[in-house]
PDB file of N, CA and C in Angstrom:
ATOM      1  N   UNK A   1      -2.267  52.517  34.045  1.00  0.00           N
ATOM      2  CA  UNK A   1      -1.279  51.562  33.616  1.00  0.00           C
ATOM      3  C   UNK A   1      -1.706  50.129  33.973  1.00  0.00           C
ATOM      4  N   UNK A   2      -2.166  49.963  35.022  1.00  0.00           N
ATOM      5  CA  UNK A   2      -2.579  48.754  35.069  1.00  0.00           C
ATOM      6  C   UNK A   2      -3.869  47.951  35.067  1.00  0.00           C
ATOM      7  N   UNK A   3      -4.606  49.311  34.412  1.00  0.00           N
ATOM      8  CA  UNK A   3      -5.611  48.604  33.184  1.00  0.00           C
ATOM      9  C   UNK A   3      -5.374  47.776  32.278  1.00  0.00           C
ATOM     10  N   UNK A   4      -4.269  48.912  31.497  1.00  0.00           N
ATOM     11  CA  UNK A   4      -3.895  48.400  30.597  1.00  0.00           C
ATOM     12  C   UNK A   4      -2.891  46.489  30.414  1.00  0.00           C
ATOM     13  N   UNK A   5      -2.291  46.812  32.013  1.00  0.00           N
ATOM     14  CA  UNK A   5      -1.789  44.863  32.025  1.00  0.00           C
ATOM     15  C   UNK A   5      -3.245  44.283  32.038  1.00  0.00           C
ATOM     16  N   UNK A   6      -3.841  44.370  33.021  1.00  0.00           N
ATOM     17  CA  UNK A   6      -5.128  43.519  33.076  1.00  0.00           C
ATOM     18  C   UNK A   6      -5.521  43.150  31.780  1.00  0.00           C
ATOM     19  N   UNK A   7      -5.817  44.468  31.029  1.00  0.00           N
ATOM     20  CA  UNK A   7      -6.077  44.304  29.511  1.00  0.00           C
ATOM     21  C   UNK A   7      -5.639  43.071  28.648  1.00  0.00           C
ATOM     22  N   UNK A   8      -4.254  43.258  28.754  1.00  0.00           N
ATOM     23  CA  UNK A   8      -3.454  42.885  27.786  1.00  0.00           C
ATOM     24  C   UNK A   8      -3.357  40.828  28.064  1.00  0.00           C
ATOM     25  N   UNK A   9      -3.576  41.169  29.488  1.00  0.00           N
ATOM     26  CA  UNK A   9      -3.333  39.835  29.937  1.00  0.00           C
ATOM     27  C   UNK A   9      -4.699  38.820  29.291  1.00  0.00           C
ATOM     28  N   UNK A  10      -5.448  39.838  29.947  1.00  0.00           N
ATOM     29  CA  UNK A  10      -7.016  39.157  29.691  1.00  0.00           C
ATOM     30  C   UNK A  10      -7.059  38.597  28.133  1.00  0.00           C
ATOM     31  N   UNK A  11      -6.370  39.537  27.029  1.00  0.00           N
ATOM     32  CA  UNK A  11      -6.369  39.023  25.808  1.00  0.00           C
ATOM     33  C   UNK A  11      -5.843  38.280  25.299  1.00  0.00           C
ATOM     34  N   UNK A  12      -4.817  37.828  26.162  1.00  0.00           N
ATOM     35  CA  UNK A  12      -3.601  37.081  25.958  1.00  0.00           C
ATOM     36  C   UNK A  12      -4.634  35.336  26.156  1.00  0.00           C
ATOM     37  N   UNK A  13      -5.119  35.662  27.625  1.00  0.00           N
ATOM     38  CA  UNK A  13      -5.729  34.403  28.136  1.00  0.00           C
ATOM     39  C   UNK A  13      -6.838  33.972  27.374  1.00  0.00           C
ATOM     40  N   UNK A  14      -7.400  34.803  26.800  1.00  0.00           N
ATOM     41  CA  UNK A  14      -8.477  34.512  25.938  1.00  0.00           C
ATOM     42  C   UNK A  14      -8.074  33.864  24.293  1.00  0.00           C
ATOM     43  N   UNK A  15      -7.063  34.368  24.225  1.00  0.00           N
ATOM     44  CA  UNK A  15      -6.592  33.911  22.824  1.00  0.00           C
ATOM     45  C   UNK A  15      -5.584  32.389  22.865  1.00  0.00           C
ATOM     46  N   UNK A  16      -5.293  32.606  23.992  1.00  0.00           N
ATOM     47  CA  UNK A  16      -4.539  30.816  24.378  1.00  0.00           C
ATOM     48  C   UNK A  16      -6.199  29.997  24.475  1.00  0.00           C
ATOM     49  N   UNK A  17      -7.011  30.136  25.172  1.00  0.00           N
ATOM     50  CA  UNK A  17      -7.908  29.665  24.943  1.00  0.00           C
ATOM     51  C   UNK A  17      -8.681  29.595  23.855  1.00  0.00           C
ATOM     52  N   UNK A  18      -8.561  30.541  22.939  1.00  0.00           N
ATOM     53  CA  UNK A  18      -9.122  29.796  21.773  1.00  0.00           C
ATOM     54  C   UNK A  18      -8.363  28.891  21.068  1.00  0.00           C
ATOM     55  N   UNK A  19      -6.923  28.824  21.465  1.00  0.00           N
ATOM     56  CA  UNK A  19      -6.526  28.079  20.764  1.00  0.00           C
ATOM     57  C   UNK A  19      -6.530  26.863  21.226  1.00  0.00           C
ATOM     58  N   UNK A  20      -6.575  26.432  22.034  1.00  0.00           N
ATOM     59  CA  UNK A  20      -6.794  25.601  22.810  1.00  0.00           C
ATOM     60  C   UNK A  20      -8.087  25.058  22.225  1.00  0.00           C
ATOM     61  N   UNK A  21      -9.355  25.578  22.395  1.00  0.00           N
ATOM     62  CA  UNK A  21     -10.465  25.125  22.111  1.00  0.00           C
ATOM     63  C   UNK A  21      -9.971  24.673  20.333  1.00  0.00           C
ATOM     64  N   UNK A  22      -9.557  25.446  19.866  1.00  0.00           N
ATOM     65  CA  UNK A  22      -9.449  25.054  18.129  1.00  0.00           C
ATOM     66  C   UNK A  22      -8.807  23.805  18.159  1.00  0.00           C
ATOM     67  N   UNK A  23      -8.149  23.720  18.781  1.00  0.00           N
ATOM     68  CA  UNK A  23      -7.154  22.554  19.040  1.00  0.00           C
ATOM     69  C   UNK A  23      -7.917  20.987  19.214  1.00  0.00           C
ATOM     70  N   UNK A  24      -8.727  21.202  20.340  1.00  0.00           N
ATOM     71  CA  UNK A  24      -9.481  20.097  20.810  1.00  0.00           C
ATOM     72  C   UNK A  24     -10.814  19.556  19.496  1.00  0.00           C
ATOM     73  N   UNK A  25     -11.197  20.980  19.043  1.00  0.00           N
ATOM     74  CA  UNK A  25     -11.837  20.352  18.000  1.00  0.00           C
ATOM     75  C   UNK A  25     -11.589  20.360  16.870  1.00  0.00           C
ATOM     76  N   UNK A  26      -9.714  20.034  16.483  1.00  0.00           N
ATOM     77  CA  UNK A  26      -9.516  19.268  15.508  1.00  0.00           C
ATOM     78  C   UNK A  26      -9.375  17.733  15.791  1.00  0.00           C
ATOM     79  N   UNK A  27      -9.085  17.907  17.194  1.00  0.00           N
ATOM     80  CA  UNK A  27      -8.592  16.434  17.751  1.00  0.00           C
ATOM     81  C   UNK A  27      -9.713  15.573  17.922  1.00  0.00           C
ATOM     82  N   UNK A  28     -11.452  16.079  17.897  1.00  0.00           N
ATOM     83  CA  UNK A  28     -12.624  15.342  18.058  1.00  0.00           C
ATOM     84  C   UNK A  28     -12.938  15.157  16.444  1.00  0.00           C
ATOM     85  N   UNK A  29     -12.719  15.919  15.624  1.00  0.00           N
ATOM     86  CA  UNK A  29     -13.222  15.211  14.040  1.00  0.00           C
ATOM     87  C   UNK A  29     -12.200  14.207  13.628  1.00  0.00           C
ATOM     88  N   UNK A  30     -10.566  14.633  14.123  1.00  0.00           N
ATOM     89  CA  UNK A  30     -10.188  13.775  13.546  1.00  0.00           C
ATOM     90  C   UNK A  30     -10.386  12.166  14.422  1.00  0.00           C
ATOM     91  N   UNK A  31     -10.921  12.126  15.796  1.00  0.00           N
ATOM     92  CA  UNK A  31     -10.998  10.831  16.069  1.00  0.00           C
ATOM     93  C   UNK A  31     -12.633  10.547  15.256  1.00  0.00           C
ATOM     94  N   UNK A  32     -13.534  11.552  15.113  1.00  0.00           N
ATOM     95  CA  UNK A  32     -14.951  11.221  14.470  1.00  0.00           C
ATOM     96  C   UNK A  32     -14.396  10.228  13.231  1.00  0.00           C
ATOM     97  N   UNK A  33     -13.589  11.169  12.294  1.00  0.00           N
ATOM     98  CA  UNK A  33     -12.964  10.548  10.809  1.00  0.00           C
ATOM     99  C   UNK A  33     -12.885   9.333  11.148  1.00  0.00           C
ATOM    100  N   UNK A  34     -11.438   9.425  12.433  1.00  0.00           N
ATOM    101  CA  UNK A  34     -11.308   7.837  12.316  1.00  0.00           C
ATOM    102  C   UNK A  34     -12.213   6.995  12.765  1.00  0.00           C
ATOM    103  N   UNK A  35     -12.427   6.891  13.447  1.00  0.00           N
ATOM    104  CA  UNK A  35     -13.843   6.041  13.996  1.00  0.00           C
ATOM    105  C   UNK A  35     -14.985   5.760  12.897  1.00  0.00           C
ATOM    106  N   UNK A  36     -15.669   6.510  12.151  1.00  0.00           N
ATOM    107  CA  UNK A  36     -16.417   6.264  11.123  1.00  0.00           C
ATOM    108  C   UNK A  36     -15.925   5.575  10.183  1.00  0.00           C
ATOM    109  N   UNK A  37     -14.029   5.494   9.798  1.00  0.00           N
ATOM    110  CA  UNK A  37     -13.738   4.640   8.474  1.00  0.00           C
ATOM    111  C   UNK A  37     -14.050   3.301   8.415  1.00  0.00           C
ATOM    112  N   UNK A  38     -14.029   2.400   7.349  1.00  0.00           N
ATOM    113  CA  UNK A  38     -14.019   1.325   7.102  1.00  0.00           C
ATOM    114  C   UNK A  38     -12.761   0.502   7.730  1.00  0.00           C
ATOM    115  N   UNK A  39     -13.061  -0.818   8.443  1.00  0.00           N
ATOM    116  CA  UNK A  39     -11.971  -1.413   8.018  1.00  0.00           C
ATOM    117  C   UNK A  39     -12.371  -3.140   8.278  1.00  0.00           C
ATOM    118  N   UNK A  40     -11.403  -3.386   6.917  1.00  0.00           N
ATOM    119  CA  UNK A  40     -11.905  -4.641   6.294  1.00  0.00           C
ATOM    120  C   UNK A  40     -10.620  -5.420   7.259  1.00  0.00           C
ATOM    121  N   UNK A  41     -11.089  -6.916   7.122  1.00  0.00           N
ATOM    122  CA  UNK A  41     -10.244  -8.255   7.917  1.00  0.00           C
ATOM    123  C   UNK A  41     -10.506  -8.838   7.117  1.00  0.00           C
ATOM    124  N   UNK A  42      -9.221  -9.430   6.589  1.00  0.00           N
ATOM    125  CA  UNK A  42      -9.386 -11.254   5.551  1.00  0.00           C
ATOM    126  C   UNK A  42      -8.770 -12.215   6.569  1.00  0.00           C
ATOM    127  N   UNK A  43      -9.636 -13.350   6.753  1.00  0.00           N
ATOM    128  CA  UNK A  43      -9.358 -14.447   7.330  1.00  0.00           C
ATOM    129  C   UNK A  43      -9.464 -15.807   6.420  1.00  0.00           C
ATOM    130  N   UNK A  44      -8.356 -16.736   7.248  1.00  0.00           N
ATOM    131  CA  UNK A  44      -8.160 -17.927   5.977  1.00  0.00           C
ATOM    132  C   UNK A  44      -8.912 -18.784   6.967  1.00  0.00           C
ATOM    133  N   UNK A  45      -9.990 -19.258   6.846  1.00  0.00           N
ATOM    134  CA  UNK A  45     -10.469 -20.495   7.688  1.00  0.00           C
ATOM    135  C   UNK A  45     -10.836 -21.838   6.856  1.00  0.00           C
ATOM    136  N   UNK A  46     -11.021 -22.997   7.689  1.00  0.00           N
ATOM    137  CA  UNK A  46     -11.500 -24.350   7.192  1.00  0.00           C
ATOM    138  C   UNK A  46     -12.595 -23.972   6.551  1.00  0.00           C
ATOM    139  N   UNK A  47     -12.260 -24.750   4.962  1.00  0.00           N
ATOM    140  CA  UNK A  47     -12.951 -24.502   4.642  1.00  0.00           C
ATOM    141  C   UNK A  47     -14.590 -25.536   4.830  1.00  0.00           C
ATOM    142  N   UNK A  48     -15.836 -25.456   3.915  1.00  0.00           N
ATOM    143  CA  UNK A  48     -16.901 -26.205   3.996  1.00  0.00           C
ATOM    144  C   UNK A  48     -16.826 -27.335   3.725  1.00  0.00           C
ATOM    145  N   UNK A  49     -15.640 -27.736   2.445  1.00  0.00           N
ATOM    146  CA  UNK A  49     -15.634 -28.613   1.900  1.00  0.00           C
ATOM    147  C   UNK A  49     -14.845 -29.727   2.493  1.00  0.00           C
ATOM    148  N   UNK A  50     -14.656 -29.955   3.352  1.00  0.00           N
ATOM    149  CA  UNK A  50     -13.704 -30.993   4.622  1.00  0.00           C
ATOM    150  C   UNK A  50     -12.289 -30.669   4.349  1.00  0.00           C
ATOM    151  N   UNK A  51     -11.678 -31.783   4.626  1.00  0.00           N
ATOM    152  CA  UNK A  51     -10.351 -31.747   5.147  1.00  0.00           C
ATOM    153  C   UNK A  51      -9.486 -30.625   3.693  1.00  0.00           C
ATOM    154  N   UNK A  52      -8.569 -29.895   3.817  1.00  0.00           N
ATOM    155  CA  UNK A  52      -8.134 -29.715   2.541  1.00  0.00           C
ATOM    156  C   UNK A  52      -8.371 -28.551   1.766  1.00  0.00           C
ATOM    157  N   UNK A  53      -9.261 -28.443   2.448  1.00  0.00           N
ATOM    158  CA  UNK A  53     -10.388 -26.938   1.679  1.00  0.00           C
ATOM    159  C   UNK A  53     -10.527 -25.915   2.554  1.00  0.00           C
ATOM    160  N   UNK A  54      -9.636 -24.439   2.051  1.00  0.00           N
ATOM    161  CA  UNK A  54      -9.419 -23.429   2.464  1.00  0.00           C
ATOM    162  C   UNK A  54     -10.469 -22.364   1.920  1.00  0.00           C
ATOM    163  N   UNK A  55     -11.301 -21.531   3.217  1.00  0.00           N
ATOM    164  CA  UNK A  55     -12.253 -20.365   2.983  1.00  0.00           C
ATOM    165  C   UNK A  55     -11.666 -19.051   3.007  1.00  0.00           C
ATOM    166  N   UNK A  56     -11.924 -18.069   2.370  1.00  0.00           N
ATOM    167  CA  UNK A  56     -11.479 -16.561   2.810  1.00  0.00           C
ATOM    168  C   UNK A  56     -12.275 -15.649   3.017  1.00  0.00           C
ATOM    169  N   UNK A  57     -12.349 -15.358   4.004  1.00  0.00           N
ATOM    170  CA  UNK A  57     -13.639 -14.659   4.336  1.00  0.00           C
ATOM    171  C   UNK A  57     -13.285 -13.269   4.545  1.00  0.00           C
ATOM    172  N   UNK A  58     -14.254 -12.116   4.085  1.00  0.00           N
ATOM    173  CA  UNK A  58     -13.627 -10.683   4.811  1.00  0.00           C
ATOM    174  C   UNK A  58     -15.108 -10.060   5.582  1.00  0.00           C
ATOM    175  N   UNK A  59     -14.328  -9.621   6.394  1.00  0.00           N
ATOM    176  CA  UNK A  59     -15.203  -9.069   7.945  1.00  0.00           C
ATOM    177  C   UNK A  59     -14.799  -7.827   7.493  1.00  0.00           C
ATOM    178  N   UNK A  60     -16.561  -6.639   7.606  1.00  0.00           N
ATOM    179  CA  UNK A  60     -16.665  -5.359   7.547  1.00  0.00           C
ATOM    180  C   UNK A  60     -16.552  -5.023   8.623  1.00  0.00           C
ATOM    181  N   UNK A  61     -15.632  -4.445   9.465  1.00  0.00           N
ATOM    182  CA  UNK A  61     -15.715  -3.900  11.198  1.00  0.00           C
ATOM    183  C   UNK A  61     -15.981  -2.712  11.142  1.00  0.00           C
ATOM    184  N   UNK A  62     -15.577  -1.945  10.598  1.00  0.00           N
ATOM    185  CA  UNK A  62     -15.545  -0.392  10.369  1.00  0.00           C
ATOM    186  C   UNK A  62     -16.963  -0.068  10.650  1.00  0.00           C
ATOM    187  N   UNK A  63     -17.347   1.191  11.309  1.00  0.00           N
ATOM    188  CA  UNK A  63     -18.825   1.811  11.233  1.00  0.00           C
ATOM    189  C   UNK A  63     -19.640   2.367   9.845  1.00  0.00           C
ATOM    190  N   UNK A  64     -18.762   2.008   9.264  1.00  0.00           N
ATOM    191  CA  UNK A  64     -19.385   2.706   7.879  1.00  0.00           C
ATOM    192  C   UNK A  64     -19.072   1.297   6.117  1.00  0.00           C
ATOM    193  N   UNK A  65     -19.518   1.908   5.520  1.00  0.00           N
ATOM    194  CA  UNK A  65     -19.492   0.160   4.625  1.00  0.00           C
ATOM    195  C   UNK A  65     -17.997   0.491   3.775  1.00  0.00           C
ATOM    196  N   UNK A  66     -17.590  -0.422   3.601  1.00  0.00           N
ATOM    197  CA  UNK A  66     -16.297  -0.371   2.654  1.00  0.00           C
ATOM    198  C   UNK A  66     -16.315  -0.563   1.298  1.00  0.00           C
ATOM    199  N   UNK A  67     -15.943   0.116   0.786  1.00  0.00           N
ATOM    200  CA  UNK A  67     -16.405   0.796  -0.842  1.00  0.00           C
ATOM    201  C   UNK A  67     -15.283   0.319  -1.556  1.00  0.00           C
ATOM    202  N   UNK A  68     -15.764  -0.709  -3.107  1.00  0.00           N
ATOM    203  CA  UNK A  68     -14.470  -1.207  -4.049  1.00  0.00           C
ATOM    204  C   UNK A  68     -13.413  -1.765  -2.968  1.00  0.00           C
ATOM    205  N   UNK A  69     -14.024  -2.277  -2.500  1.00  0.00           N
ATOM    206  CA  UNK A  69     -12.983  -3.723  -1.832  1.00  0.00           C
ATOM    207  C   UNK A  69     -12.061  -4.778  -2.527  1.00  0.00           C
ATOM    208  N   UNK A  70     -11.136  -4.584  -3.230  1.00  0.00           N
ATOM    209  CA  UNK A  70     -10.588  -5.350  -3.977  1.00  0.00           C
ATOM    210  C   UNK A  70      -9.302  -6.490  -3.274  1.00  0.00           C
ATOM    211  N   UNK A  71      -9.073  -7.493  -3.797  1.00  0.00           N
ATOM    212  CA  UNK A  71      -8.096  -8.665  -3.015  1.00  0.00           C
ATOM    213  C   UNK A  71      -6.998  -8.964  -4.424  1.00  0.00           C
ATOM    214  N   UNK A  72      -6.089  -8.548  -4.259  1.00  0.00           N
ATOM    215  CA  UNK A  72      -5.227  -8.983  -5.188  1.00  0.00           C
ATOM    216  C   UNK A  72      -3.992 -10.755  -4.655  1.00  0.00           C
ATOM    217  N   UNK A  73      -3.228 -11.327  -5.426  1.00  0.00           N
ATOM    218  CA  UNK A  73      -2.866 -12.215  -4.848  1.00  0.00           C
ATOM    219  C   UNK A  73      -1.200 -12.257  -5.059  1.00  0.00           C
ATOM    220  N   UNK A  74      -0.226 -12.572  -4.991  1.00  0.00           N
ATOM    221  CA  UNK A  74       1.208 -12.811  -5.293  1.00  0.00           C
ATOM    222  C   UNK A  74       1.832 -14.538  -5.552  1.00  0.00           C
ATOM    223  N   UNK A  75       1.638 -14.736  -6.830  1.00  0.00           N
ATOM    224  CA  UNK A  75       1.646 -13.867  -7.936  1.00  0.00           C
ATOM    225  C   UNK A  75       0.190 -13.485  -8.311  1.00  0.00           C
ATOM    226  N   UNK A  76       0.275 -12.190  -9.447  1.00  0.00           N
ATOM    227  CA  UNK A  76      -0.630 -12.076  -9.647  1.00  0.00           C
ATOM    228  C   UNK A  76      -1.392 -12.828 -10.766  1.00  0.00           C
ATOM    229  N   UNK A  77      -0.949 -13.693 -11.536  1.00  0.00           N
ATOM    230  CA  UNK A  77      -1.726 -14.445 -12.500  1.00  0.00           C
ATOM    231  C   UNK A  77      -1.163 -15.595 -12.130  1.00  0.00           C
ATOM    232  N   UNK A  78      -2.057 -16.731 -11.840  1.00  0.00           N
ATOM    233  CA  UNK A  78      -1.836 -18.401 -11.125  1.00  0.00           C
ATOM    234  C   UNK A  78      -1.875 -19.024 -12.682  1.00  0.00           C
ATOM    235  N   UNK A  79      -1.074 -20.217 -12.758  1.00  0.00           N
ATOM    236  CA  UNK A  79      -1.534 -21.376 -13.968  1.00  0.00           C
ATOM    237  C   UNK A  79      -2.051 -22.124 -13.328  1.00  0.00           C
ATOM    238  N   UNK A  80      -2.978 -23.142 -14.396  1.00  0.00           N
ATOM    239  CA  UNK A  80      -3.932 -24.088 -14.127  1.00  0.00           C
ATOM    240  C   UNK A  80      -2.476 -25.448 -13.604  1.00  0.00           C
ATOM    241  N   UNK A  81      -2.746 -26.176 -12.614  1.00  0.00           N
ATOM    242  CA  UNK A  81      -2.580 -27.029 -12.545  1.00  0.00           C
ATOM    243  C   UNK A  81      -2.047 -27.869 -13.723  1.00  0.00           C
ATOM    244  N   UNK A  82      -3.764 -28.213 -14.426  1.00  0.00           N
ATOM    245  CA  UNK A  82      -3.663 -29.811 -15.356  1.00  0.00           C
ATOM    246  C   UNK A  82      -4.700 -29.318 -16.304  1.00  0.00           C
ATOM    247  N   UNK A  83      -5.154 -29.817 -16.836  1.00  0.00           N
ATOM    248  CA  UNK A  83      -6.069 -30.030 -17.939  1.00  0.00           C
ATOM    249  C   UNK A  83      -7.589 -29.938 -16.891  1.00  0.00           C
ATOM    250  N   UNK A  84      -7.612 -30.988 -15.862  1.00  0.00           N
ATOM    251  CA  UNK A  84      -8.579 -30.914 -15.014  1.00  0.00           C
ATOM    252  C   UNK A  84      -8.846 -29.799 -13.796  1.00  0.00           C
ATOM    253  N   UNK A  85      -8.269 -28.909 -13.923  1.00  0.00           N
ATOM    254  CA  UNK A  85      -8.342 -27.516 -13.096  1.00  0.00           C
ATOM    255  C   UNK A  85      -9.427 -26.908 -13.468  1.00  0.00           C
ATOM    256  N   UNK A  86     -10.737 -27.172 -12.399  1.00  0.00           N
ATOM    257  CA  UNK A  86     -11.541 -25.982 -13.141  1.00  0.00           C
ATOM    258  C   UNK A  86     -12.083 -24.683 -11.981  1.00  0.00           C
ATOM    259  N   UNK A  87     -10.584 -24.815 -11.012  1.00  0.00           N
ATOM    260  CA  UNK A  87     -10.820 -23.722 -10.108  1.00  0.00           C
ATOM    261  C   UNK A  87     -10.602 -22.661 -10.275  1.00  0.00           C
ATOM    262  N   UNK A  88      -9.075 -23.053 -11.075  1.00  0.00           N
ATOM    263  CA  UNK A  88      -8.361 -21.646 -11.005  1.00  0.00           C
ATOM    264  C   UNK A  88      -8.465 -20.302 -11.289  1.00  0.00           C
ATOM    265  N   UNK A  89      -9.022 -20.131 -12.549  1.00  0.00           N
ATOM    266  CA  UNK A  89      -9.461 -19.531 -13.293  1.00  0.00           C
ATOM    267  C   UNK A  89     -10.822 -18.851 -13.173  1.00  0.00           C
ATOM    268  N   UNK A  90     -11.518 -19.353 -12.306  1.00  0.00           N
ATOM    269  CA  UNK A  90     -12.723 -18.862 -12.155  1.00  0.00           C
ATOM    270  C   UNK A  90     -12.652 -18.004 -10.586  1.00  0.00           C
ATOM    271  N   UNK A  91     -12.248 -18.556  -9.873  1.00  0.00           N
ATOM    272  CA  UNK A  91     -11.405 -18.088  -8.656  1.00  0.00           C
ATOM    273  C   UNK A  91     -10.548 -16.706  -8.971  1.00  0.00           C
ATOM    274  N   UNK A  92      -9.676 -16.730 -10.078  1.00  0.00           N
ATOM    275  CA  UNK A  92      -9.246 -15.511 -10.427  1.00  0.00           C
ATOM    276  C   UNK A  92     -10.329 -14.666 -10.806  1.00  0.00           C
ATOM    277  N   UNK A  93     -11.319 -14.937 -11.549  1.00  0.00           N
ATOM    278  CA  UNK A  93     -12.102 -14.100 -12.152  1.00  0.00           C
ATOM    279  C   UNK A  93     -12.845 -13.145 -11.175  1.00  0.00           C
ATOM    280  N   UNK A  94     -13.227 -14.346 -10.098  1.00  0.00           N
ATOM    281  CA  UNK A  94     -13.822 -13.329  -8.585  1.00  0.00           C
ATOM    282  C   UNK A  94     -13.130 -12.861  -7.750  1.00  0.00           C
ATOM    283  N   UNK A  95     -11.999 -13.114  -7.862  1.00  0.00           N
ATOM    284  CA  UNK A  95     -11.342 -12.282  -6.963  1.00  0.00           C
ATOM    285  C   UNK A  95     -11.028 -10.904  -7.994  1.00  0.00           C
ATOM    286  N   UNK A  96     -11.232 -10.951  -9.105  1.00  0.00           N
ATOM    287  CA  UNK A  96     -10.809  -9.871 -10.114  1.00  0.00           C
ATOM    288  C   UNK A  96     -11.922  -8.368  -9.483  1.00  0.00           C
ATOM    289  N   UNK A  97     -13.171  -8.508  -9.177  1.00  0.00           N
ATOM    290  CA  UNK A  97     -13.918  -8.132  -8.750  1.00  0.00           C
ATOM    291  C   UNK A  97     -14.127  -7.162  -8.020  1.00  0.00           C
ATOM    292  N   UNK A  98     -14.276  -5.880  -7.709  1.00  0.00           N
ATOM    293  CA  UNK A  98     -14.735  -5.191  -6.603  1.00  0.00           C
ATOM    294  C   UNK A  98     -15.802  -5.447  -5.906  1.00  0.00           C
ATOM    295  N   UNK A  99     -15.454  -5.101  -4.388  1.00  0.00           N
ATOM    296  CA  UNK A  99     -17.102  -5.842  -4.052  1.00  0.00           C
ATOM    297  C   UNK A  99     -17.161  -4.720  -2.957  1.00  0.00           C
ATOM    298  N   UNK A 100     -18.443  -4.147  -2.602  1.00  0.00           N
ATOM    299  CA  UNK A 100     -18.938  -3.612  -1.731  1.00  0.00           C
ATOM    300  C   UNK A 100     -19.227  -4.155   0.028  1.00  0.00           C
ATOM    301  N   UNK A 101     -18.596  -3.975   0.727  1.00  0.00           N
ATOM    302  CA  UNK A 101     -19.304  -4.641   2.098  1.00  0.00           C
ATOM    303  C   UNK A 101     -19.697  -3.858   2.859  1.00  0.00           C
ATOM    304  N   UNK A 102     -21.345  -3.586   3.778  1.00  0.00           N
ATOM    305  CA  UNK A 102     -21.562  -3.128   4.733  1.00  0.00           C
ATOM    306  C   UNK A 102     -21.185  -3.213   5.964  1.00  0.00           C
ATOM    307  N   UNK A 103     -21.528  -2.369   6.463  1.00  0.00           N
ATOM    308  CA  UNK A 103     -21.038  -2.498   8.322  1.00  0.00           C
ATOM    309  C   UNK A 103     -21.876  -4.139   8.838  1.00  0.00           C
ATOM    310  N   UNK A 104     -20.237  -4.775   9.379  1.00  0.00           N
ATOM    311  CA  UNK A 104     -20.589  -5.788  10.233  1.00  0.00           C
ATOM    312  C   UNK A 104     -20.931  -7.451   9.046  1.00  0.00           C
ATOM    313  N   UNK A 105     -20.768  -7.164   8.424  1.00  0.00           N
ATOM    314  CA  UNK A 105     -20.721  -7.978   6.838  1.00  0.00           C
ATOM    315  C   UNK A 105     -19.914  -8.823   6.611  1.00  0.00           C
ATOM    316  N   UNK A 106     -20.408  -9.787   6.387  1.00  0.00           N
ATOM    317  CA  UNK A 106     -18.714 -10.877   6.056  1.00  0.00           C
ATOM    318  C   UNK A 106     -18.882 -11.542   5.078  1.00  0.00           C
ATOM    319  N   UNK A 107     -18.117 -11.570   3.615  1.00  0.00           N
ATOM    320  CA  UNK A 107     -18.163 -11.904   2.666  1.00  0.00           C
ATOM    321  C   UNK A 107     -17.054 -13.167   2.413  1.00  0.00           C
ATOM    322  N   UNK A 108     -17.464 -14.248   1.659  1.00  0.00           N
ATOM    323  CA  UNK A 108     -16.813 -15.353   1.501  1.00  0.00           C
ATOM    324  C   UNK A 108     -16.469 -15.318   0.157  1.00  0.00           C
TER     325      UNK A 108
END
């Protein structure tokens, strides 16, 4: 009879432990997953052009490159100013864009 506890126990302990172990290595891929994703930063800085002039830059941090990076804006379609606007529009056009960034990458 008390083989049979020993038995029963022993299987018991062995099977909490696997679960246990299954456990831990869902909890190491899913920090692998996260850790390997992409992740992008948009920053508004001064821009080159002196006083007045705004840059947007995006920083690749993520360990891995960030794929179809797209920037949308609110609203989504701007009007020209004036007759003499020849930003706007072209500015939309690149931001229309997908763009690829590698690890550690900063795109303007």
């Amino acid at each position: 009879m008390t083989t049979a506890i020993v038995g029963a126990v022993t299987a018991i302990a062995a099977l909490l432990t696997a679960l246990v172990a299954a456990y831990r290595v869902h909890l190491l891929r899913k920090q692998m997953s996260d850790a390997a994703r992409p992740y992008v930063v948009a920053d508004i800085v001064l821009g080159l052009h002196g006083a007045g002039s705004w840059d947007l830059t995006l920083h690749s941090t993520g360990r891995s490159a960030a794929r179809r990076v797209r920037i949308t804006t609110e609203p989504s379609s701007w009007k020209r100013r004036n007759s003499s606007d020849h930003i706007t529009e072209p500015l939309l056009e690149y931001l229309r864009h997908e763009r690829d960034l590698p690890h550690g990458r900063v795109s303007a």
